[in-house]
C-alpha atoms as a PDB file:
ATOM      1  CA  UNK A   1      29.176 226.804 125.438  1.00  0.00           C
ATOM      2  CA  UNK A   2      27.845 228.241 122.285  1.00  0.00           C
ATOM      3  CA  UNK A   3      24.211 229.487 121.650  1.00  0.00           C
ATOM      4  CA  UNK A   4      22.418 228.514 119.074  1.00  0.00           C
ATOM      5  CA  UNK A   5      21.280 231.384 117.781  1.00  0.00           C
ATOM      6  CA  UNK A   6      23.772 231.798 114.838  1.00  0.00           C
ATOM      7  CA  UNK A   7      23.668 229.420 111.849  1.00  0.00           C
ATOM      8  CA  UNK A   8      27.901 229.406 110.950  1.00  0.00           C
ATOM      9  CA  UNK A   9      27.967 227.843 114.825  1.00  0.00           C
ATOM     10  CA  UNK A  10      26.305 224.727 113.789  1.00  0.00           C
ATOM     11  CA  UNK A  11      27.223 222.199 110.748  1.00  0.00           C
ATOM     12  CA  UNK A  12      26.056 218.756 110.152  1.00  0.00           C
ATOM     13  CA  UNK A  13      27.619 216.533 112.923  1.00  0.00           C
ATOM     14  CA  UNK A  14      27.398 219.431 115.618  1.00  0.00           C
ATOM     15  CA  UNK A  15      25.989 217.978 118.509  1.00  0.00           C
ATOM     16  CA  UNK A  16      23.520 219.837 119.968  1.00  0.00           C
ATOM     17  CA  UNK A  17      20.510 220.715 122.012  1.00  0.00           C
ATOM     18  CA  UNK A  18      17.511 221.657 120.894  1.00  0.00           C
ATOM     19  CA  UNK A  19      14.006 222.261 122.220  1.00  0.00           C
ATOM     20  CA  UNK A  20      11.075 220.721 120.478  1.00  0.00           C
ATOM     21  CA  UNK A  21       8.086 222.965 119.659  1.00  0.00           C
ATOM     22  CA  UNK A  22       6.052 221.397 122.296  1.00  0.00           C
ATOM     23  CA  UNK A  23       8.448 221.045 124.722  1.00  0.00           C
ATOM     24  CA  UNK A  24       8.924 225.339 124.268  1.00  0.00           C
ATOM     25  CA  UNK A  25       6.577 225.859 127.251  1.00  0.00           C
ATOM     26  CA  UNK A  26       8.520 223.292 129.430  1.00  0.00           C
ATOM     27  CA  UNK A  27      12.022 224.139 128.077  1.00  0.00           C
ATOM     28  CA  UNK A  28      12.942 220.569 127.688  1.00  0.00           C
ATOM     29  CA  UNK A  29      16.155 219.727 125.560  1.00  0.00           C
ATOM     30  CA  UNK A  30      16.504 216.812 123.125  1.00  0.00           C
ATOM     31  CA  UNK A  31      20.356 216.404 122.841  1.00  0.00           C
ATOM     32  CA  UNK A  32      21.529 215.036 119.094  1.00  0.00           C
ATOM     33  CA  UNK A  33      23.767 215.141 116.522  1.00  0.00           C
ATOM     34  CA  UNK A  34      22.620 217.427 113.339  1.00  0.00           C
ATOM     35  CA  UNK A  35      21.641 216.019 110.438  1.00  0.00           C
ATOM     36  CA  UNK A  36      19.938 218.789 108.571  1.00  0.00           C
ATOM     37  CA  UNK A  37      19.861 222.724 108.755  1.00  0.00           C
ATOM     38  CA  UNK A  38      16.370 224.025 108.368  1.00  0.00           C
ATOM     39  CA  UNK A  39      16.781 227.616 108.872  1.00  0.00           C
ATOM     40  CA  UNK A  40      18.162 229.311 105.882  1.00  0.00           C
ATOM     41  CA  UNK A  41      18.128 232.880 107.882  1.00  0.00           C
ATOM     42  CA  UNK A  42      22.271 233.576 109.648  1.00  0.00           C
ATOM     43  CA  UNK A  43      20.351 234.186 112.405  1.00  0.00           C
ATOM     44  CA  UNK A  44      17.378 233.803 114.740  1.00  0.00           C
ATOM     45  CA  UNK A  45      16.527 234.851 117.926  1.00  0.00           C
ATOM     46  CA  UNK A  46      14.694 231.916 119.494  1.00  0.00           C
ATOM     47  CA  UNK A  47      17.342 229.307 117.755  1.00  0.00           C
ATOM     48  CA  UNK A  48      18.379 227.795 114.253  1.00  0.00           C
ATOM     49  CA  UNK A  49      15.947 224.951 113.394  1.00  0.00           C
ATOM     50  CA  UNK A  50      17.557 221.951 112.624  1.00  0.00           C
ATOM     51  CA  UNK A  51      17.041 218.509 112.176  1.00  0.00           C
ATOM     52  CA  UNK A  52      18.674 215.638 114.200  1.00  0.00           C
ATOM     53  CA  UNK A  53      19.678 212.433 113.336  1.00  0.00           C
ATOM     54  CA  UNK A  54      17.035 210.656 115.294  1.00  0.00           C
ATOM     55  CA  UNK A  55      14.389 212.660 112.966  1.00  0.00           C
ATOM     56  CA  UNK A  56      13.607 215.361 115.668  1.00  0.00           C
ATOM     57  CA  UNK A  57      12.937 218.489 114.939  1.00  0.00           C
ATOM     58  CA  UNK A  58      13.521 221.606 117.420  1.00  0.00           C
ATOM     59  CA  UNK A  59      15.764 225.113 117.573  1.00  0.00           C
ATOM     60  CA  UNK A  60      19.156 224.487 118.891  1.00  0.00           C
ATOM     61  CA  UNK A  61      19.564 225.701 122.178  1.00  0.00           C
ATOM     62  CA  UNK A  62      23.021 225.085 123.284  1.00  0.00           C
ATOM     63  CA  UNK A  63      25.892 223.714 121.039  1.00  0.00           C
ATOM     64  CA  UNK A  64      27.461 221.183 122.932  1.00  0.00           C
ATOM     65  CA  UNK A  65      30.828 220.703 120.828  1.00  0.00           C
ATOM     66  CA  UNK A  66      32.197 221.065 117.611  1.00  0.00           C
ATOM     67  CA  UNK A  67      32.119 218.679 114.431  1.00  0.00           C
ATOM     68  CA  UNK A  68      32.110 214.830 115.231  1.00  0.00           C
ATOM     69  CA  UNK A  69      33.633 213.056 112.525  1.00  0.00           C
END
């Protein structure tokens, strides 16, 4: 399992887990497929920000496998 803390882990397609900004104090995890990039930065300590196909919006927290095509 990957962390999510570098942006070249994570393309569009990479599913994911990511924790919603008010769901940081909980640590819950949304699990989705990415749909958008938001951080430009190549890294970030708390997690790139992405976008998932469903609309949510969170930093990715675990990558759970590569590319789905």
């Amino acid at each position: 399992m990957m962390k999510g803390t570098e942006r070249k882990n994570i393309e569009i397609g990479t599913k994911v887990k990511v924790v919603q900004k008010q769901d940081q104090r909980s640590g819950k995890l949304t699990d989705g497929v990415v749909q958008k990039v938001l951080t430009n930065s190549h890294t970030h300590p708390h997690g790139i920000k992405v976008m998932l196909d469903t609309g949510v919006v969170g930093r990715v927290k675990e990558i759970l496998s590569e590319k789905t095509d």
